[in-house]
N, C-alpha and C. Protein backbone atom coordinates (compact mmCIF):
# COMPACT_ATOMS: atom_id res chain seq x y z
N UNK A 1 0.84 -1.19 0.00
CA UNK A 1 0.00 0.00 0.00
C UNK A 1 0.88 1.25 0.00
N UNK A 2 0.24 2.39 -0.96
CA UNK A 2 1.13 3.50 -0.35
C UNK A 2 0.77 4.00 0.13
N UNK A 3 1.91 4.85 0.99
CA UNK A 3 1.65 5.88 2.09
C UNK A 3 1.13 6.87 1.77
N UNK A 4 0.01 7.74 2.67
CA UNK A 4 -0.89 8.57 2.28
C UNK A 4 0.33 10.09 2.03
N UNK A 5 1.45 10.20 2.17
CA UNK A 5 1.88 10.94 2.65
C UNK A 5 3.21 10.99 1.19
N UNK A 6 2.73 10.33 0.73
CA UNK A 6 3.70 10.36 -0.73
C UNK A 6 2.82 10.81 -1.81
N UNK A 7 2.95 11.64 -2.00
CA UNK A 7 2.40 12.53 -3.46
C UNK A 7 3.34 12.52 -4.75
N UNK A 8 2.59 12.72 -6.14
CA UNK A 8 3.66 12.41 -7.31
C UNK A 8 4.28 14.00 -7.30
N UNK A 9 5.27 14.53 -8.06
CA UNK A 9 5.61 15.58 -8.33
C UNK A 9 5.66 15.77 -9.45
N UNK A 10 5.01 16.84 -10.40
CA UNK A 10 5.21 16.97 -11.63
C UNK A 10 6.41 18.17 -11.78
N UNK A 11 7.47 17.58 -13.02
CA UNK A 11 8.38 18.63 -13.18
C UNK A 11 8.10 19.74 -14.26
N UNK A 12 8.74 20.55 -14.93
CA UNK A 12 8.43 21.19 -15.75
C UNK A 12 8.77 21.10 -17.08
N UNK A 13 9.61 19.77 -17.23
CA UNK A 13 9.82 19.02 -18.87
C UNK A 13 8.86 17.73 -19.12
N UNK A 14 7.90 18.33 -19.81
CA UNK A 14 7.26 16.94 -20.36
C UNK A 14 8.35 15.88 -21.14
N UNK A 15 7.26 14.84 -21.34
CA UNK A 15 7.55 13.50 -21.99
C UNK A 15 7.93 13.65 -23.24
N UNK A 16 7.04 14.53 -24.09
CA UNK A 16 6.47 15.30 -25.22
C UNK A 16 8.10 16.01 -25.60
N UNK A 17 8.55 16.56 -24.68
CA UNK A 17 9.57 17.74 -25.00
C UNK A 17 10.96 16.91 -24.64
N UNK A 18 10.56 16.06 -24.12
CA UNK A 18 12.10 15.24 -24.23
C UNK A 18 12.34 14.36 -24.92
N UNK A 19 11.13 13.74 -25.82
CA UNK A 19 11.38 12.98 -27.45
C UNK A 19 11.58 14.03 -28.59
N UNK A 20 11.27 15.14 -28.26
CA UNK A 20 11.28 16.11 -29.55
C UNK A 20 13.30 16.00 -29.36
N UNK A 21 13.54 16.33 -27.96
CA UNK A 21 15.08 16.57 -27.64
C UNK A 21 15.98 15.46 -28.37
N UNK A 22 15.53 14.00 -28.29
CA UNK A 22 15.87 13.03 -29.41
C UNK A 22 15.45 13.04 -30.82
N UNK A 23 14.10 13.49 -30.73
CA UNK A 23 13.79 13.01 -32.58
C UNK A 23 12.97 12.10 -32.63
N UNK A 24 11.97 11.74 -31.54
CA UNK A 24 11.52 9.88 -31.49
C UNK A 24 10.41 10.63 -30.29
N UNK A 25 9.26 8.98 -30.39
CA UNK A 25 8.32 9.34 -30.11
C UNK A 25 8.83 8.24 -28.89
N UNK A 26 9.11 8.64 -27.51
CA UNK A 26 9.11 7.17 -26.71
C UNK A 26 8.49 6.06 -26.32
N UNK A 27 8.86 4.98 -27.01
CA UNK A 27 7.63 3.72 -26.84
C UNK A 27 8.82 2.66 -26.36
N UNK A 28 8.35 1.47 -26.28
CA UNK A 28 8.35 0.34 -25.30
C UNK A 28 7.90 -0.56 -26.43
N UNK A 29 8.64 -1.14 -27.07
CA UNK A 29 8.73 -2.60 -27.58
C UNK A 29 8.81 -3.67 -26.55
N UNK A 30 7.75 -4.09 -26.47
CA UNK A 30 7.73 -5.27 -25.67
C UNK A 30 8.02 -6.50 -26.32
N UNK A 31 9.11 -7.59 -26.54
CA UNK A 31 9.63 -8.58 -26.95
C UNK A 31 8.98 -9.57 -25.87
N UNK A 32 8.05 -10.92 -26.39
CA UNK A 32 7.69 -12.06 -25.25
C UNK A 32 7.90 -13.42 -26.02
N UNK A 33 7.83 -14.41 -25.27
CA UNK A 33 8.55 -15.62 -26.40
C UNK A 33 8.97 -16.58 -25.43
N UNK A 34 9.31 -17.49 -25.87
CA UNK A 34 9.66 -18.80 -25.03
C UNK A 34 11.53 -18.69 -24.94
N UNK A 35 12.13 -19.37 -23.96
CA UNK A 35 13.40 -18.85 -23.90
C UNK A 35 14.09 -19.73 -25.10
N UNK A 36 14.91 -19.33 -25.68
CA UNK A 36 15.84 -19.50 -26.90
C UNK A 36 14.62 -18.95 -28.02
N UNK A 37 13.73 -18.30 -28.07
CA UNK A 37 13.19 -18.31 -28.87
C UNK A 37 13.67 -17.31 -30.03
N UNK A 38 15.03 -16.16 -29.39
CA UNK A 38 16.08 -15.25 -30.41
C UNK A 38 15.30 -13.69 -29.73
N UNK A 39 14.59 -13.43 -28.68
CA UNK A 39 14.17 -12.08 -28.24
C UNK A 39 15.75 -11.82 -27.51
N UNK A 40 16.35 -11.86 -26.97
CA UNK A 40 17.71 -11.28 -26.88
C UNK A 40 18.41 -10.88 -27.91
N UNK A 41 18.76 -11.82 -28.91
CA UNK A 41 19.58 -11.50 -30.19
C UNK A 41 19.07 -10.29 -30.87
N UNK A 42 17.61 -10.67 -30.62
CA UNK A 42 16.70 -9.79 -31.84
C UNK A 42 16.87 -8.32 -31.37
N UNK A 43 16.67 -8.28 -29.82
CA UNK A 43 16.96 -6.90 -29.20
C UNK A 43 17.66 -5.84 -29.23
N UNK A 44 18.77 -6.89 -28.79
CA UNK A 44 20.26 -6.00 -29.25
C UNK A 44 20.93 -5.79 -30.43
N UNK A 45 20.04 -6.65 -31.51
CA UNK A 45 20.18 -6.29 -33.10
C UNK A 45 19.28 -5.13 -33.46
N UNK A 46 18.14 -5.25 -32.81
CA UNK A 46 17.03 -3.73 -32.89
C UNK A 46 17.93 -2.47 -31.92
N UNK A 47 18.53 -2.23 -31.37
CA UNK A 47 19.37 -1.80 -30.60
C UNK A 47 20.12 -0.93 -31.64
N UNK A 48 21.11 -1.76 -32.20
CA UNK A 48 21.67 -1.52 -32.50
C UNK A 48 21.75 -0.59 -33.68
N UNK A 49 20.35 -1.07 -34.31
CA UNK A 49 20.20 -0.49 -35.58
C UNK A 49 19.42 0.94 -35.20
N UNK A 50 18.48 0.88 -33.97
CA UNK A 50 18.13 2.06 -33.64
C UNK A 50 19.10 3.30 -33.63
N UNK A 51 20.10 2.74 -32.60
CA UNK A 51 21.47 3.65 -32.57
C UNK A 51 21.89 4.20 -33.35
N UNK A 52 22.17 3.54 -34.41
CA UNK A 52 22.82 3.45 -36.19
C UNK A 52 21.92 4.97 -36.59
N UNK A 53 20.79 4.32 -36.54
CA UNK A 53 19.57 5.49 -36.74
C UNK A 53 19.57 6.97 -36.06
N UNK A 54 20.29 7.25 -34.85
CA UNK A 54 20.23 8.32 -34.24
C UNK A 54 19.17 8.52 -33.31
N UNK A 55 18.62 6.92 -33.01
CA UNK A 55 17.88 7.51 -32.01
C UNK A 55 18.05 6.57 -30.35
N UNK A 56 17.81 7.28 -29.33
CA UNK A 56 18.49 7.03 -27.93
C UNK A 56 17.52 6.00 -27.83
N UNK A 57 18.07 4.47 -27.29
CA UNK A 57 17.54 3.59 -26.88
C UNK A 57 18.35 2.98 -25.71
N UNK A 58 17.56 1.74 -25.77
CA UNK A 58 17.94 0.78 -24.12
C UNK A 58 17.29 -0.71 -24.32
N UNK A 59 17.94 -1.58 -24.24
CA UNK A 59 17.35 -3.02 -23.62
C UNK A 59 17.22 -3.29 -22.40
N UNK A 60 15.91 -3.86 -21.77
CA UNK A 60 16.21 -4.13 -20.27
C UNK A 60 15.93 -5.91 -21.09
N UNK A 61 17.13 -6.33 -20.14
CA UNK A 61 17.07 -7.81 -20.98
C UNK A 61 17.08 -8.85 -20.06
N UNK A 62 16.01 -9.83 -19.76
CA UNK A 62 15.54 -10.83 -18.89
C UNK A 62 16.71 -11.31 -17.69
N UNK A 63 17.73 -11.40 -18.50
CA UNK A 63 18.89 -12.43 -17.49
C UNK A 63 19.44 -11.48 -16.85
N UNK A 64 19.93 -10.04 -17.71
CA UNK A 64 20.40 -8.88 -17.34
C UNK A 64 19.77 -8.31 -16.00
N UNK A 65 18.54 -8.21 -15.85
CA UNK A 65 17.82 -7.74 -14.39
C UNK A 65 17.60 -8.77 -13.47
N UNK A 66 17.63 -9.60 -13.82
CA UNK A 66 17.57 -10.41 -12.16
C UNK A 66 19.14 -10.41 -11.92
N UNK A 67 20.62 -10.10 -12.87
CA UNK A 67 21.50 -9.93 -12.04
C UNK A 67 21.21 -8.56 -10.63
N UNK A 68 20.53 -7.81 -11.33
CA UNK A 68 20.45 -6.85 -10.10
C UNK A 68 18.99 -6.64 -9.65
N UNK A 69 18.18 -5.10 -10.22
CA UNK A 69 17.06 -4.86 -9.98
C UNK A 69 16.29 -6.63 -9.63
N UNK A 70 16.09 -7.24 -9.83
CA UNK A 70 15.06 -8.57 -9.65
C UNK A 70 15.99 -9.66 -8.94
N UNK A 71 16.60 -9.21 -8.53
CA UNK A 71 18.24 -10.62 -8.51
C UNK A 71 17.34 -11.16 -7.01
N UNK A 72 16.40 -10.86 -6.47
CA UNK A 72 15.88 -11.14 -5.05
C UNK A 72 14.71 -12.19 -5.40
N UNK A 73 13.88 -12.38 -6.97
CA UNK A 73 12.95 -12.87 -7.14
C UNK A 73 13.18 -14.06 -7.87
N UNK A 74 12.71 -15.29 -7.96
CA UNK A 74 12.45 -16.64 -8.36
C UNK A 74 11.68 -16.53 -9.51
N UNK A 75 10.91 -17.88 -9.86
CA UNK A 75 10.06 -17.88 -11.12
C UNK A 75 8.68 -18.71 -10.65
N UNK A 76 8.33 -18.55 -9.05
CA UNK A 76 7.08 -18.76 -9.25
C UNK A 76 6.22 -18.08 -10.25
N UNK A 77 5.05 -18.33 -9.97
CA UNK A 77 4.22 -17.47 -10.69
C UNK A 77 3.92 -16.03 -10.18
N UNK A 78 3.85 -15.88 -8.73
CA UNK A 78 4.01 -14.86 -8.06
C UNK A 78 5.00 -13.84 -8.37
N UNK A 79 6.35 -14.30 -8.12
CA UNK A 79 7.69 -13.80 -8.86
C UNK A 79 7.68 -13.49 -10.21
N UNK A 80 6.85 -14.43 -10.88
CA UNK A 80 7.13 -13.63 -12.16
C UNK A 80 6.11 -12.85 -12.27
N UNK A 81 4.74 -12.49 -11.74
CA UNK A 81 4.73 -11.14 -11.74
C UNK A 81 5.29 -10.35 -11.29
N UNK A 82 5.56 -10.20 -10.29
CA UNK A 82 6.46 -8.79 -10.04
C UNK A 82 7.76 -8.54 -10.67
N UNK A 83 8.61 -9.72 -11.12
CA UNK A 83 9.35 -9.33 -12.29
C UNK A 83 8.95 -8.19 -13.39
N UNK A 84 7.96 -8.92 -13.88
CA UNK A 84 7.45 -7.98 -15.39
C UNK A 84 6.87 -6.57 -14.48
N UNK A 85 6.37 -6.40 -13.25
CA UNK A 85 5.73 -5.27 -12.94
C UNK A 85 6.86 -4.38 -12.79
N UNK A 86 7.66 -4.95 -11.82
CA UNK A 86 9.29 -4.14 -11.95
C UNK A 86 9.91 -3.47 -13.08
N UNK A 87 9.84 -4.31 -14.32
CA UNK A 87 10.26 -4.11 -15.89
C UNK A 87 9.14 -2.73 -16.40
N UNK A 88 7.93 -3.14 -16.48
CA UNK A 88 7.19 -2.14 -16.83
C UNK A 88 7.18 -0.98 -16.14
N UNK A 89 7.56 -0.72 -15.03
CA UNK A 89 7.99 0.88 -14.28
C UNK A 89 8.83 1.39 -14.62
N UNK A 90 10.26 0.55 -14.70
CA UNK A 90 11.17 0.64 -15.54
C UNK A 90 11.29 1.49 -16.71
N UNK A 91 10.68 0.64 -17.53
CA UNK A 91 10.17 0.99 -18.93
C UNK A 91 9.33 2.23 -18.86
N UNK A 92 8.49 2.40 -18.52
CA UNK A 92 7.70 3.38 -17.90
C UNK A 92 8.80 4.75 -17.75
N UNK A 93 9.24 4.55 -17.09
CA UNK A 93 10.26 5.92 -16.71
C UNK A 93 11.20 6.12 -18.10
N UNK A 94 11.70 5.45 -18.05
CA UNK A 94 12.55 5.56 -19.59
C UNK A 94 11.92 6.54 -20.77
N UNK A 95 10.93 5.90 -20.89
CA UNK A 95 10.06 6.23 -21.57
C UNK A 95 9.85 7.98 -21.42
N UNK A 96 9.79 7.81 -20.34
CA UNK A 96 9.38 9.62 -19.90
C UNK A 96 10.63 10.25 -19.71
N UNK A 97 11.46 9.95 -20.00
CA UNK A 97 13.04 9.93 -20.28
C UNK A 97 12.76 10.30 -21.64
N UNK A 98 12.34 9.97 -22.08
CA UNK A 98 12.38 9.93 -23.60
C UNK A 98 13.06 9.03 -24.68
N UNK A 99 13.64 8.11 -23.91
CA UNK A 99 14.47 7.16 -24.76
C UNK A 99 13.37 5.56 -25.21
N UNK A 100 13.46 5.29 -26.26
CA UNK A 100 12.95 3.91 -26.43
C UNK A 100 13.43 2.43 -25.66
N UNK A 101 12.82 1.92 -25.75
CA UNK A 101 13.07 1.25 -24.89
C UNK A 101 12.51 -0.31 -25.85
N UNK A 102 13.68 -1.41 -25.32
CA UNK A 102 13.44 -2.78 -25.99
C UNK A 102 13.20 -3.74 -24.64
N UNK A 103 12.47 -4.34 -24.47
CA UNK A 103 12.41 -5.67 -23.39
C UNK A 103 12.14 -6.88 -23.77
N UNK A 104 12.75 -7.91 -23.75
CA UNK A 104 12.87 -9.04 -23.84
C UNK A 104 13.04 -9.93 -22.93
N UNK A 105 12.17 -10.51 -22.75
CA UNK A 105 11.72 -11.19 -21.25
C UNK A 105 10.40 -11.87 -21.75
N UNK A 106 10.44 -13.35 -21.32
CA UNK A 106 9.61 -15.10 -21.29
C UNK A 106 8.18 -14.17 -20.95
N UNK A 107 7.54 -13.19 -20.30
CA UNK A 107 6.84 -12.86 -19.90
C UNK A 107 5.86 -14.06 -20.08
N UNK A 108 5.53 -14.57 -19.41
CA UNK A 108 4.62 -16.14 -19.68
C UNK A 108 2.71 -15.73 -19.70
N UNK A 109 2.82 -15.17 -18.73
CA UNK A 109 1.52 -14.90 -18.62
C UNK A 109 0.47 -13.73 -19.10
N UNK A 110 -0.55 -13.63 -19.71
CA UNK A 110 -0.97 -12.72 -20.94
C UNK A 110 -1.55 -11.64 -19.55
N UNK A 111 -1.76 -11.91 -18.44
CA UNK A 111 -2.29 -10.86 -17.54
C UNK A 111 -1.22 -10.25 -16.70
N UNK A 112 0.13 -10.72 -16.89
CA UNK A 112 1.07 -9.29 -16.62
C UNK A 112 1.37 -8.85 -17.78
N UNK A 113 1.55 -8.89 -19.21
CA UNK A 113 1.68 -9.23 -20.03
C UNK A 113 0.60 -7.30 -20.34
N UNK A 114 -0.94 -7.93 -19.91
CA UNK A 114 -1.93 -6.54 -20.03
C UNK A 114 -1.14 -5.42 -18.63
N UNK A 115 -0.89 -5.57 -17.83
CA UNK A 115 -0.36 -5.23 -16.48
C UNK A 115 0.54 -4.58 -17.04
N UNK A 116 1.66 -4.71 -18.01
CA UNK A 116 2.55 -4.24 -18.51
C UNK A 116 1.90 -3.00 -19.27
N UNK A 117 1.54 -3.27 -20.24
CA UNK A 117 0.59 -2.23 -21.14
C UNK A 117 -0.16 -1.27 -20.13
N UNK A 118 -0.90 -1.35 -19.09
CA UNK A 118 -1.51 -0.83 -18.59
C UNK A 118 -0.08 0.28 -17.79
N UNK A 119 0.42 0.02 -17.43
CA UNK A 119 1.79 0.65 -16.22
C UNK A 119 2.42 1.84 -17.73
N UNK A 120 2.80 1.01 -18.63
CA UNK A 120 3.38 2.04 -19.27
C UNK A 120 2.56 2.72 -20.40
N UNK A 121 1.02 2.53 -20.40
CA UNK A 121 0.32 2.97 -21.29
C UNK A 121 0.23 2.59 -22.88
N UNK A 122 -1.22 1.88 -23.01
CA UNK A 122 -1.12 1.55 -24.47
C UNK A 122 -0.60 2.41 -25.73
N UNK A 123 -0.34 3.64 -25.70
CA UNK A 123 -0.15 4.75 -26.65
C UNK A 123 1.28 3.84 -27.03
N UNK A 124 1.86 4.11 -26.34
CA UNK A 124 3.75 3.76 -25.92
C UNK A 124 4.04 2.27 -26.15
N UNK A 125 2.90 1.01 -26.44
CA UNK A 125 3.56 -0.42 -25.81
C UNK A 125 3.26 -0.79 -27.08
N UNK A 126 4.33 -1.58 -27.70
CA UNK A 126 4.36 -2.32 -28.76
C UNK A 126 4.75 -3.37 -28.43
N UNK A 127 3.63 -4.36 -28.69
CA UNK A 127 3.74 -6.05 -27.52
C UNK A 127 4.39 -7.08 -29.58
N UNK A 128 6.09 -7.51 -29.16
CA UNK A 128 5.94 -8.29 -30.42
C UNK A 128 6.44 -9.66 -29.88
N UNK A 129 5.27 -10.39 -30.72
CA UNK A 129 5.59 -12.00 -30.19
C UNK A 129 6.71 -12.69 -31.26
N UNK A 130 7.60 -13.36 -30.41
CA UNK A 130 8.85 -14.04 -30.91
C UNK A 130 8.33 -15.21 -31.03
N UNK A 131 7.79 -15.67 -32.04
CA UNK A 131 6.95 -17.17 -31.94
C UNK A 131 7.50 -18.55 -32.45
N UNK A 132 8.96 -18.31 -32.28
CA UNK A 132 9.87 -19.76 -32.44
C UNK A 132 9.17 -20.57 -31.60
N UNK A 133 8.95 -21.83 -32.68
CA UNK A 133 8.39 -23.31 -31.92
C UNK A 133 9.15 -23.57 -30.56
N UNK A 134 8.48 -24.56 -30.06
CA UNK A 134 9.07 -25.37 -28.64
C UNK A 134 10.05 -25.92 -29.06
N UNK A 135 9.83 -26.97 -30.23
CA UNK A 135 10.88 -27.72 -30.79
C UNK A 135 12.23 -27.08 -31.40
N UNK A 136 11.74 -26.13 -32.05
CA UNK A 136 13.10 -25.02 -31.87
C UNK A 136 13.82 -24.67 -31.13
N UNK A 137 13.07 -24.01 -30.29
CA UNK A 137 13.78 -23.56 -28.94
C UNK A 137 14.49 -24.73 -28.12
N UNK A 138 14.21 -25.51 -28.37
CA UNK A 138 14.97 -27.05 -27.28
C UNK A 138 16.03 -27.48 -28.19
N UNK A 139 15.42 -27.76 -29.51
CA UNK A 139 16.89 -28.05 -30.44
C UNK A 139 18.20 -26.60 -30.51
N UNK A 140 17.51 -25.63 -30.12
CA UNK A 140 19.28 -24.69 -29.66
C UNK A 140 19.34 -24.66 -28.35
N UNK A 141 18.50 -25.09 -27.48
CA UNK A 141 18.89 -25.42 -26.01
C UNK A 141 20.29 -24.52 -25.41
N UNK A 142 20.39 -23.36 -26.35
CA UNK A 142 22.01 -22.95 -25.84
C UNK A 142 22.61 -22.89 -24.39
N UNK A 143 21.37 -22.42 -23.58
CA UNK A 143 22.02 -22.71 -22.31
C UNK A 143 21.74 -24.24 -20.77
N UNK A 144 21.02 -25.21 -21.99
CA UNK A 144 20.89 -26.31 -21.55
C UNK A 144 20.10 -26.42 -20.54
N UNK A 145 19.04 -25.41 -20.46
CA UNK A 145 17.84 -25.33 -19.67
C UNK A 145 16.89 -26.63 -19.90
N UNK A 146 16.51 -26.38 -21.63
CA UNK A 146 15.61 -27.12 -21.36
C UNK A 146 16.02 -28.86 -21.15
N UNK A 147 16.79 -29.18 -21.38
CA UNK A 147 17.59 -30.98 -21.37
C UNK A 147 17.07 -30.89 -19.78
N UNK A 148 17.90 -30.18 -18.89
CA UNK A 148 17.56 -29.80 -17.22
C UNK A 148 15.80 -29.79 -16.79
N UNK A 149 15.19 -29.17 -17.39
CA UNK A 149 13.87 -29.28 -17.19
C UNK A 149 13.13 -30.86 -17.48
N UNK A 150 13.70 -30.72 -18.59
CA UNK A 150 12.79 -32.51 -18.93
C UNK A 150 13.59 -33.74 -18.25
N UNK A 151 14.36 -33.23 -17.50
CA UNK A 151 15.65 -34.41 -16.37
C UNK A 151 14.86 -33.71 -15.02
N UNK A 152 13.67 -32.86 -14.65
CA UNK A 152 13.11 -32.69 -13.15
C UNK A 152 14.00 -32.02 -12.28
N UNK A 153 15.44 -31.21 -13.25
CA UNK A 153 16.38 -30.42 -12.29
C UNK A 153 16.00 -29.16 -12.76
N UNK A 154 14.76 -28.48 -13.36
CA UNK A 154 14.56 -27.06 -13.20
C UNK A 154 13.01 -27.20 -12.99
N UNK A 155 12.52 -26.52 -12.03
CA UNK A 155 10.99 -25.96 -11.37
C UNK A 155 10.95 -24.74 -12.45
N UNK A 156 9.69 -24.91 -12.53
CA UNK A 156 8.45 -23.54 -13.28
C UNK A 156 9.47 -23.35 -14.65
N UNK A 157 9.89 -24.16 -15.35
CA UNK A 157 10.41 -23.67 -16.50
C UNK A 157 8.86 -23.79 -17.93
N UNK A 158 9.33 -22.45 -18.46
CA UNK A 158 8.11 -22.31 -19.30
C UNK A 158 8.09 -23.33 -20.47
N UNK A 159 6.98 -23.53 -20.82
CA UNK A 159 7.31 -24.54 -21.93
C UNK A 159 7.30 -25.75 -21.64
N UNK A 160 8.06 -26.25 -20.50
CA UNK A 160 8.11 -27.64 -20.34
C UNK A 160 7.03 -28.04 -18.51
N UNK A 161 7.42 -27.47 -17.57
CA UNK A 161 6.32 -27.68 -16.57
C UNK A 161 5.79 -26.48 -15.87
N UNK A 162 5.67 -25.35 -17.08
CA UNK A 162 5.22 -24.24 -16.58
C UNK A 162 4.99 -23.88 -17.86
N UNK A 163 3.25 -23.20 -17.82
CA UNK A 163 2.67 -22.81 -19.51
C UNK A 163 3.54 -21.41 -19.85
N UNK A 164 3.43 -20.80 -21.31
CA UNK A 164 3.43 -19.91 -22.08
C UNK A 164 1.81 -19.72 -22.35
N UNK A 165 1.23 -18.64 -22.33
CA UNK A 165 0.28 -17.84 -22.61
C UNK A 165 0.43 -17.13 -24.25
N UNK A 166 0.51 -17.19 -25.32
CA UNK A 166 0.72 -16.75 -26.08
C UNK A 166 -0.16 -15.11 -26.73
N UNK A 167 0.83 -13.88 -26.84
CA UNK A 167 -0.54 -13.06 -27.16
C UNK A 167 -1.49 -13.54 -28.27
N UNK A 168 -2.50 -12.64 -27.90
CA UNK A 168 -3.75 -13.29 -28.88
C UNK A 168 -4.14 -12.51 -29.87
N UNK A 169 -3.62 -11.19 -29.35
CA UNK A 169 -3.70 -9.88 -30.92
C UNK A 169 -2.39 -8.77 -30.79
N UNK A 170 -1.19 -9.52 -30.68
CA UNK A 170 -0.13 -8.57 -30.35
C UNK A 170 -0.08 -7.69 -31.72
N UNK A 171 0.99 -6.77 -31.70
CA UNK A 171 1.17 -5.71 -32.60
C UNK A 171 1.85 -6.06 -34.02
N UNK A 172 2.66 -7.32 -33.38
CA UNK A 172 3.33 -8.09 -34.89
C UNK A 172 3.96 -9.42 -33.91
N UNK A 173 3.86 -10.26 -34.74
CA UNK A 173 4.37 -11.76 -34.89
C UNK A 173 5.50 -11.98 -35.68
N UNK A 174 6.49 -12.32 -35.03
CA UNK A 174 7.82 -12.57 -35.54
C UNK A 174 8.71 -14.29 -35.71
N UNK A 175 9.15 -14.56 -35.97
CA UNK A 175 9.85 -15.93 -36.56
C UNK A 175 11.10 -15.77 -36.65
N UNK A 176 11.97 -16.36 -35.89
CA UNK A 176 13.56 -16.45 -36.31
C UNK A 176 13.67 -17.92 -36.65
N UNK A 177 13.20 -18.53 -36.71
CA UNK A 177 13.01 -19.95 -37.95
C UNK A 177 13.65 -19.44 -39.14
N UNK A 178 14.33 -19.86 -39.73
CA UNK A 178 15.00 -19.80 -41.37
C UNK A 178 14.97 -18.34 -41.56
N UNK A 179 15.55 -17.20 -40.79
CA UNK A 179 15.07 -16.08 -41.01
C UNK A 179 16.62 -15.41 -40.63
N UNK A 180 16.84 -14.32 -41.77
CA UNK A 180 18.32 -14.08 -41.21
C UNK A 180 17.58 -12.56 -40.31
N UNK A 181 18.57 -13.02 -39.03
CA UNK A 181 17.86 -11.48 -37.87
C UNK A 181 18.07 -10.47 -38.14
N UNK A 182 18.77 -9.70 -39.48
CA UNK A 182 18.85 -8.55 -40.00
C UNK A 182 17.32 -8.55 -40.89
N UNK A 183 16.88 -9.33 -41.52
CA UNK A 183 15.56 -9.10 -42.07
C UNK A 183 14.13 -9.11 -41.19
N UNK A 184 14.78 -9.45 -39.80
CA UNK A 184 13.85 -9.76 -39.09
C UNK A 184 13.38 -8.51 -38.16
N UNK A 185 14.55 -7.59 -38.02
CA UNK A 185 14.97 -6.26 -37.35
C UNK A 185 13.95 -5.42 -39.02
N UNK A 186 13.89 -5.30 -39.66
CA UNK A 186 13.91 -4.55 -40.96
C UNK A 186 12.58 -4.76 -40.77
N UNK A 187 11.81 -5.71 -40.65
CA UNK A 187 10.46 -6.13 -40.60
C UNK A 187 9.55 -5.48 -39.57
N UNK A 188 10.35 -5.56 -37.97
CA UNK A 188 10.34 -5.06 -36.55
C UNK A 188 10.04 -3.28 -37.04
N UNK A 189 10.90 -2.66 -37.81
CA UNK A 189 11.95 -1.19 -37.84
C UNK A 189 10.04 -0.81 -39.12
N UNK A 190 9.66 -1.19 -39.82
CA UNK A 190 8.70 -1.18 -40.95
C UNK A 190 7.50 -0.91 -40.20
N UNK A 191 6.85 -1.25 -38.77
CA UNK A 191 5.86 -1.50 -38.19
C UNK A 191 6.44 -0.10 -37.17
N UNK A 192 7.55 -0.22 -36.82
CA UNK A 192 7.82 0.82 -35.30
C UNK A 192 8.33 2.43 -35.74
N UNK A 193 8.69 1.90 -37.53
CA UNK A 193 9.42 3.61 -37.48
C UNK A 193 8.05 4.75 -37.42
N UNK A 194 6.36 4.27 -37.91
CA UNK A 194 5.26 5.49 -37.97
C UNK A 194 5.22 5.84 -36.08
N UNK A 195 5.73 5.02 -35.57
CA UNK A 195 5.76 5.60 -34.10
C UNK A 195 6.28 6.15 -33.82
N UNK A 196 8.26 5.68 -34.04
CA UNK A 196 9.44 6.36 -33.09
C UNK A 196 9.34 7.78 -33.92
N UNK A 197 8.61 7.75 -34.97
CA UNK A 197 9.09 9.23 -36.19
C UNK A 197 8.26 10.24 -35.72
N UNK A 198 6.88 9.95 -35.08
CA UNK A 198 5.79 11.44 -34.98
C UNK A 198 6.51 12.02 -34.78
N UNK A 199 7.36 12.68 -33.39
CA UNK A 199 7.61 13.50 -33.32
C UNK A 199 8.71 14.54 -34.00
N UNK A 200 9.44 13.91 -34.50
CA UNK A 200 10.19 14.52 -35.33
C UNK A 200 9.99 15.36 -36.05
N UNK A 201 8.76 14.91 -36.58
CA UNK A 201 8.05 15.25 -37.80
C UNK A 201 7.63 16.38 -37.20
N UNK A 202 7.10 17.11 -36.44
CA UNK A 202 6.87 18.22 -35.43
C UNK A 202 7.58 19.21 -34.77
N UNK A 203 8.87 18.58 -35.12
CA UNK A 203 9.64 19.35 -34.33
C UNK A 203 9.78 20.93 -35.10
């Protein structure tokens, strides 16, 4: 609960006036997907190309925050909400920062998933599903999670004894199946540039 005694403070630089200061409209690509499914790779390849582009971005990237900010929380189901709620404040602020923002994170469940959208506002959230098969994702097994899961040495792993929720009308559907991740970023960049650009266009 919060304290009655904490009020917000508004400053005197909007949200508005600190994307004009970049060139970009600040939104929140939300990356969700089963793990190996390529939302890391894909991130920091969207990243990168944003940069390229001139415009200020950020990944908050699944493994990356539980080293710190989340490093206290597990993967119940409990835990992983407040994971993603943590991420979306996050994101949230950034945002009003003015910088874009990429997240890539299993987010499993479609009601933190809305929880997310709701915290940082639908205007701003671009939810894209990474929809590499199961069987994919286990045949690059890169960090040998899933072999561990189907051997009963990993709890709540998604996919194997813990569901994926898949979105049901996200913003775009993506495939790194037979797909080189520069065409896959180009595809991502085709759907996100009428966003990151309004403001520019205004300035």
């Amino acid at each position: 609960m919060k304290p009655e005694n904490i009020v917000w403070q508004d400053g005197h630089v909007s949200r508005e006036e600190r994307g004009r200061l970049f060139g970009q409209s600040p939104t929140t690509i939300w990356m969700t997907g089963l793990s190996g499914a390529g939302k890391s790779t894909l991130a920091f390849a969207l990243e990168a190309r944003l940069l390229a582009m001139g415009h200020a971005c950020f990944v908050l990237d699944g493994d990356n925050v539980r080293h710190g900010l989340n490093r206290d929380l597990g993967f119940s189901p409990e835990d992983r909400c407040e994971n993603i709620r943590r991420v979306a404040e996050v994101a949230r602020l950034m945002n009003e920062a003015g910088l874009i923002v990429i997240t890539s994170f299993i987010s499993p469940y479609r009601e933190d998933r809305l929880q997310a959208n709701q915290i940082i506002g639908p205007a701003a959230f671009l939810e894209v599903h990474v929809a590499t098969s199961l069987k994919t994702c286990e045949q690059r097994d890169i960090k040998g999670l899933y072999k561990r899961a189907r051997a009963g040495e990993v709890r709540d792993f998604t996919g194997i004894n813990s569901p994926y929720e898949p979105p049901q009308s996200p913003a775009l559907t993506v495939d790194t199946e037979g797909r080189h991740i520069s065409e896959t970023v180009e595809h991502i960049l085709e759907v996100l540039q009428p966003r990151i650009n309004c403001h520019a266009s205004n300035s």
